[in-house]
Protein backbone atom coordinates (compact mmCIF):
# COMPACT_ATOMS: atom_id res chain seq x y z
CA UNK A 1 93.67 126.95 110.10
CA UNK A 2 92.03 125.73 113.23
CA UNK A 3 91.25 122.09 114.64
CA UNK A 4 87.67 122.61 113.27
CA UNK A 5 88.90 122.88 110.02
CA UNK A 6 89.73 118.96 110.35
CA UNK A 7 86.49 118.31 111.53
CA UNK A 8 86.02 114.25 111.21
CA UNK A 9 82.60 114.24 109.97
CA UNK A 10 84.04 116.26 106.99
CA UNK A 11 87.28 113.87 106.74
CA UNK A 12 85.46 110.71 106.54
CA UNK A 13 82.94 112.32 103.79
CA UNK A 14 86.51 113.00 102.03
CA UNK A 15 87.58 109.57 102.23
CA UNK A 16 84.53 107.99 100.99
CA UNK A 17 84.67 110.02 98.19
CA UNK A 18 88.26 109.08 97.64
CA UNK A 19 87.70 105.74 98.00
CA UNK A 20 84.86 105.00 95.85
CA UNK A 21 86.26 107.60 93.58
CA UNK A 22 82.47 108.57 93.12
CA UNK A 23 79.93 111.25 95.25
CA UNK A 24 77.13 108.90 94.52
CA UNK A 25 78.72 105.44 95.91
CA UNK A 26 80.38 107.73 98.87
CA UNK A 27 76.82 108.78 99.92
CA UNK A 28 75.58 105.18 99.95
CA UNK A 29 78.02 103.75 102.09
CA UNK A 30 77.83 106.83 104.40
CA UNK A 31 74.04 106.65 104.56
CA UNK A 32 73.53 110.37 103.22
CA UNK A 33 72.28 112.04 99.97
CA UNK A 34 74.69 112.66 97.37
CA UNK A 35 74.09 116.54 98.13
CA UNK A 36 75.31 116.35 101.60
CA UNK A 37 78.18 114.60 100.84
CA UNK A 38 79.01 117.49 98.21
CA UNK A 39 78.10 119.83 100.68
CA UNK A 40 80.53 118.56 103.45
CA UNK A 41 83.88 117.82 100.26
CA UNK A 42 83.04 121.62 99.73
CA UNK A 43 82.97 123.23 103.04
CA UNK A 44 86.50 121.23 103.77
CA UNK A 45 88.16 122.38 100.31
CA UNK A 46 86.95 126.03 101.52
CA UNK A 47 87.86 125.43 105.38
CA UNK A 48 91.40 124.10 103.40
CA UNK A 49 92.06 126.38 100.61
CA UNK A 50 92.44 124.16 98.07
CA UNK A 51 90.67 122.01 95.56
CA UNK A 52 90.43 118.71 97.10
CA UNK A 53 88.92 116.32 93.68
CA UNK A 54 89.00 116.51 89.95
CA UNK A 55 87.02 114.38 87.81
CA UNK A 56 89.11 112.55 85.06
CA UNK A 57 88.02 109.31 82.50
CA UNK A 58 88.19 106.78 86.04
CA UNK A 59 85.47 109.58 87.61
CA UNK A 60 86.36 111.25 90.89
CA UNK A 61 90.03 111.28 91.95
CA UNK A 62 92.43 112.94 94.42
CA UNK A 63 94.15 116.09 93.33
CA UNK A 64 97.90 116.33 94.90
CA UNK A 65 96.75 118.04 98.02
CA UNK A 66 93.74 115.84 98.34
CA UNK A 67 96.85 112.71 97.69
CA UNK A 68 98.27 114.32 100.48
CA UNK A 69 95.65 114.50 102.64
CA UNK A 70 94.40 111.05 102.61
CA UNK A 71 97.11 109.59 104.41
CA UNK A 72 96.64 112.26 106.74
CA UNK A 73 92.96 111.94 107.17
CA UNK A 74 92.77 108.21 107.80
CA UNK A 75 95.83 108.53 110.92
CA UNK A 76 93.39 110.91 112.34
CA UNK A 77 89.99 108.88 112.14
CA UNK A 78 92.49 105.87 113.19
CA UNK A 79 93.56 108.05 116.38
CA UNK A 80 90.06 109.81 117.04
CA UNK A 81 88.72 106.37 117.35
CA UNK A 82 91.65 105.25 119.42
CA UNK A 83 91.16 108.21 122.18
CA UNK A 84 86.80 107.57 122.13
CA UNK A 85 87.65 103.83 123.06
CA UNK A 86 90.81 105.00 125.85
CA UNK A 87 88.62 107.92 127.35
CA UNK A 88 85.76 105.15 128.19
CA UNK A 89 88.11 102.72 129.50
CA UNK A 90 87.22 100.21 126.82
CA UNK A 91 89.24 97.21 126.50
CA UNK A 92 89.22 95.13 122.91
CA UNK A 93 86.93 92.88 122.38
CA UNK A 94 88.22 91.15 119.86
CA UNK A 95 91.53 91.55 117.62
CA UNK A 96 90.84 90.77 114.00
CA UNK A 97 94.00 89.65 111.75
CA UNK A 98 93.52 91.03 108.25
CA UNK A 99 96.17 90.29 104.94
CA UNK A 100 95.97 92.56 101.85
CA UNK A 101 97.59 93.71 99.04
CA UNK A 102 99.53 96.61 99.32
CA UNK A 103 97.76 98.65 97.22
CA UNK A 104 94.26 98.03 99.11
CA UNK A 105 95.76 98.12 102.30
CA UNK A 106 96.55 101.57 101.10
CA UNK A 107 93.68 102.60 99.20
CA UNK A 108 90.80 100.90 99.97
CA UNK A 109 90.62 99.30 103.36
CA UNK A 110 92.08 102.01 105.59
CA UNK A 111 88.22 104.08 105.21
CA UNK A 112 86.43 100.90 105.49
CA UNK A 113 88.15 99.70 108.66
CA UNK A 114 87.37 103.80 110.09
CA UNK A 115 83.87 103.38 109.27
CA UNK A 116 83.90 99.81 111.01
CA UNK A 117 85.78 101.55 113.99
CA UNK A 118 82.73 104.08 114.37
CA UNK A 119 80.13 101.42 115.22
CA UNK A 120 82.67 98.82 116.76
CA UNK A 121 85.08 100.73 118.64
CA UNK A 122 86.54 98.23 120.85
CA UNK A 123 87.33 95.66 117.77
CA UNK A 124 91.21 95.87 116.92
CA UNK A 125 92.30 95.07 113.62
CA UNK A 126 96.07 94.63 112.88
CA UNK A 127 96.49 95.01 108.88
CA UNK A 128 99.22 93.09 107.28
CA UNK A 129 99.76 93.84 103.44
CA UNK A 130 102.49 92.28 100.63
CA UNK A 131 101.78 89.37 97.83
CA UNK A 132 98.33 87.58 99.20
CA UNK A 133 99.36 84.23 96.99
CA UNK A 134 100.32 82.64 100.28
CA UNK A 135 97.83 84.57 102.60
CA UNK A 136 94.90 82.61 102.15
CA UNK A 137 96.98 79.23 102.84
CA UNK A 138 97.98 80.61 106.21
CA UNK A 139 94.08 81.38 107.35
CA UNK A 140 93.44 80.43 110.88
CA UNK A 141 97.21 80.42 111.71
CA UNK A 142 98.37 84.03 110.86
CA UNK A 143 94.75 85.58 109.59
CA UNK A 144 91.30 85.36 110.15
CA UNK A 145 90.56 87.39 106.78
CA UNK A 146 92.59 87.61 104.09
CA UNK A 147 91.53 89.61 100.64
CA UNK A 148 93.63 88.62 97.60
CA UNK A 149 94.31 88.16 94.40
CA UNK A 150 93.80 85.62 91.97
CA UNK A 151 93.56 85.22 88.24
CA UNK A 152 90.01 85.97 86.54
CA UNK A 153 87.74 82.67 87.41
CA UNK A 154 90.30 81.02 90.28
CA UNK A 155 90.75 80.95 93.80
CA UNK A 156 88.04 80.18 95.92
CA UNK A 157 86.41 82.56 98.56
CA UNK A 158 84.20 85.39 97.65
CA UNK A 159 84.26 87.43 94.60
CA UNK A 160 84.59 91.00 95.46
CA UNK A 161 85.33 92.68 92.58
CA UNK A 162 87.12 92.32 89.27
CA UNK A 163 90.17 94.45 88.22
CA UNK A 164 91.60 94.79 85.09
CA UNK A 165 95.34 94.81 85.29
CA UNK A 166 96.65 98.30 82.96
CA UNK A 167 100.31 99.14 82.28
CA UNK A 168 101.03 102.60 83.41
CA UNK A 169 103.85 105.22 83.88
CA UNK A 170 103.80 109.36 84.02
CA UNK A 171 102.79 111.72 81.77
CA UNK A 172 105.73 112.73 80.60
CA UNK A 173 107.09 109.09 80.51
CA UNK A 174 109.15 108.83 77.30
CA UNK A 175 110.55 105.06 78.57
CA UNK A 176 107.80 103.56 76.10
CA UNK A 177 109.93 104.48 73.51
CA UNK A 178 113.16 103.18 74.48
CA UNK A 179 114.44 100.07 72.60
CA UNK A 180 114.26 97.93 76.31
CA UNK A 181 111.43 98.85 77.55
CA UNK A 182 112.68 99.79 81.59
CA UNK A 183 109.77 98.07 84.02
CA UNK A 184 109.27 98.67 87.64
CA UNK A 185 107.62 95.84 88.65
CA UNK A 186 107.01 93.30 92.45
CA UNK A 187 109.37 90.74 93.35
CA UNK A 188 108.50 87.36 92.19
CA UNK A 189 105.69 85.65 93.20
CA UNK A 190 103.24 88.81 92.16
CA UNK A 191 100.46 88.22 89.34
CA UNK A 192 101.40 91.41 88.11
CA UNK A 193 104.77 90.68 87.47
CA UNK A 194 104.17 87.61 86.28
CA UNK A 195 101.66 88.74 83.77
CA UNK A 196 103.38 92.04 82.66
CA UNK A 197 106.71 89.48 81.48
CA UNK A 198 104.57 86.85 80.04
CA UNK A 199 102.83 89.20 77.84
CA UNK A 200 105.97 91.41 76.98
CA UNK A 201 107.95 88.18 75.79
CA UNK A 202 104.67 86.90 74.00
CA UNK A 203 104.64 90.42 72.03
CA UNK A 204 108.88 90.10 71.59
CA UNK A 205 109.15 93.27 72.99
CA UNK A 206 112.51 93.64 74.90
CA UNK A 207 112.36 94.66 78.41
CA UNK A 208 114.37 95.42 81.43
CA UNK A 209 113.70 94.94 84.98
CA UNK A 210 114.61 98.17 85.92
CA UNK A 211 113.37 98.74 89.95
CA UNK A 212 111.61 96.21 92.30
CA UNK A 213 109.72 96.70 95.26
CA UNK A 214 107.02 94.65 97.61
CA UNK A 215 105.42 98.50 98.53
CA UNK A 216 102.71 100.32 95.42
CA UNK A 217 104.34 103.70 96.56
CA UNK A 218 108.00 103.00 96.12
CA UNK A 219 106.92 101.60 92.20
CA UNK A 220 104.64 104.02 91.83
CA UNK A 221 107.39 107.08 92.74
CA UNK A 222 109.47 105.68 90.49
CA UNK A 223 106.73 105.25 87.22
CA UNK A 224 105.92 108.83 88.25
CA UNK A 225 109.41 109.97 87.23
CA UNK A 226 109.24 108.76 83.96
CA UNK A 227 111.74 106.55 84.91
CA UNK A 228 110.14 103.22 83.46
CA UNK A 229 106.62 101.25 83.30
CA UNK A 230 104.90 99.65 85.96
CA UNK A 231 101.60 97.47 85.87
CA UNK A 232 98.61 98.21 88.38
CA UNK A 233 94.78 98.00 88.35
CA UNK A 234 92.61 100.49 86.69
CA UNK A 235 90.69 100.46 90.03
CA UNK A 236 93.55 102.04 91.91
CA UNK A 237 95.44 103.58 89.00
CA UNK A 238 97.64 106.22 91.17
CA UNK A 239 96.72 109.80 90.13
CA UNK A 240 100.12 110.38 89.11
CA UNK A 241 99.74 107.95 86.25
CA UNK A 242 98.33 107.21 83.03
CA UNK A 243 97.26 104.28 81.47
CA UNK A 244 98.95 102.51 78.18
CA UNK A 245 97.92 100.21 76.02
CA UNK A 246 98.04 98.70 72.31
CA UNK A 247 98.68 102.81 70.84
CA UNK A 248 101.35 102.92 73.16
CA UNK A 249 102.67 99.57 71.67
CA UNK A 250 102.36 97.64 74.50
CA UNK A 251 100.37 94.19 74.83
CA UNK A 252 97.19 93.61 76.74
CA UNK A 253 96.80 92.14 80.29
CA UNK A 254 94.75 89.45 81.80
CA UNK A 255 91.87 90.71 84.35
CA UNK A 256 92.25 89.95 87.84
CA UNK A 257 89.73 88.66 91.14
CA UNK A 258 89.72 90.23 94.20
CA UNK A 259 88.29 87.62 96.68
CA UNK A 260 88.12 87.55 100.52
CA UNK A 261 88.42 84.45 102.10
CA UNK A 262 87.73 84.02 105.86
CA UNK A 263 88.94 81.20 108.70
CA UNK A 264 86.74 78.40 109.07
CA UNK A 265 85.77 79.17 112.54
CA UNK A 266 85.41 83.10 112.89
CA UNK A 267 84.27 85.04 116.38
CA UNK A 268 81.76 87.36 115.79
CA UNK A 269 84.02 90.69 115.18
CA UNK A 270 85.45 89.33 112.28
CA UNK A 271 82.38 87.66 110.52
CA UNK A 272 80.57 90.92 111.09
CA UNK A 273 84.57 93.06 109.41
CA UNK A 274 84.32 90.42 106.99
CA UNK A 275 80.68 91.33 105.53
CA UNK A 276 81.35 94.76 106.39
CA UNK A 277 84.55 94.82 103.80
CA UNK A 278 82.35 92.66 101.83
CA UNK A 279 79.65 95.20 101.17
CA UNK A 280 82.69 98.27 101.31
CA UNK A 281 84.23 96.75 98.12
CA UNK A 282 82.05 94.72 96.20
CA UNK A 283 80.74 96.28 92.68
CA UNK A 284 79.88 95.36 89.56
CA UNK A 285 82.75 94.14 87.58
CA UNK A 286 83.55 96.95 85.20
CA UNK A 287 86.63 95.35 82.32
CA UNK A 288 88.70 98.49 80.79
């Protein structure tokens, strides 16, 4: 493999692909026809040797190496954009405070905030992810944008998008069918924990908390070993996981808003990143 094989024209077709888990929403936000997009996903997974998507019920996801590469991808956009701005001397122009969830911050934003970087190279953003419940209080003080969640209907700001909140665990998870159901849930203070407890004593079906974490891939690693149930949104369902539900004889979940709410007084940068993310994640709200 040589450094063209990681050319970044081809890794940021990749990640908008991976992102909007769709060919067709990848090629809108990169301003291309659906074709080219395929066209570039193709010449990498040749350039590569390996298969980079496969198309399951939630449409276009990562295989394992594409999993792999993601992370991988987005440090180099993040760096390429870094050494354009050093090489020309460029100073920041602005540093933009953002607060996420963790599993946006990790999904989501990181090719949005590339794509920003492209045609604003001099704007700085410093990403801060964990519960939002308390973000959008600290607005102005600690952030200038903050994109959290809230229950279906509440909490102010702009409605991005709508997830539905799924139970999941791996495929070979045979926890469902313990007596306690084991849960690996967020510390307190998270919706999702919140929700997945409510609904589990509604049902009276006996659970355990049996791992917490504040980070989606420390949950997630442990759901993907079958060691218990976790609770995440059918938006960003991780590829290692499967979705349950009432045949799996577990209770339903409440939907959930993702809104972004901005400072009152924001300097240009950041109103332009906030209708920038804006138009990134905003879609019609799809209920599983």
């Amino acid at each position: 493999m040589t450094a063209s094989d990681l050319d970044p024209d081809l890794l940021r077709a990749f990640l908008a692909v991976a992102e909007h888990r769709s060919f067709t929403r990848a090629a809108d936000q990169l301003n291309r026809t659906q074709s080219a997009v395929s066209v570039q996903v193709r010449r990498l997974e040749e350039r590569l040797g390996t298969k980079l998507f496969q198309r399951n019920r939630s449409g276009v996801v990562p295989t394992a190496p594409g999993q792999e590469l993601r992370a991988y991808a987005q440090r180099i956009l993040a760096l390429h954009a870094e050494a354009v701005g050093a090489l020309h001397g460029r100073k920041p122009e602005a540093v933009i405070r953002l607060g996420v969830m963790d599993d946006y911050g990790t999904i989501v934003i990181p090719p949005l905030l590339a794509d920003f970087a492209k045609s604003h190279p001099t704007v700085r953003v410093e990403v801060e992810t964990g519960l939002t419940a308390t973000m959008p209080a600290r607005l102005g003080e600690a952030y200038d944008l903050v994109i959290a969640m809230h229950p279906e209907g509440r909490g102010g700001g702009e409605l991005l998008r709508r997830e539905q909140a799924v139970w999941a665990a791996a495929a070979s998870c045979r926890a469902v069918a313990d007596d306690t159901l084991p849960v690996a849930l967020y510390p307190r203070g998270c919706l999702f924990r919140q929700w997945a407890t409510e609904a589990l004593d509604h049902a009276y079906r006996p659970w355990r908390l049996a791992f917490v974490s504040r980070t989606l891939a420390a949950v997630e690693a442990i759901a993907a070993q079958g060691l218990a149930v976790t609770v995440v949104k059918a938006g960003t369902l991780p590829p290692r996981l499967r979705t349950l539900g009432l045949r799996d004889g577990l209770p339903p979940l409440p939907a959930a808003d993702i809104r972004l709410h901005r400072a009152r007084k924001l300097p240009r940068p950041a109103a332009l990143l906030a209708d920038h993310l804006q138009r990134g994640i905003s879609e019609p709200a799809t209920l599983c």
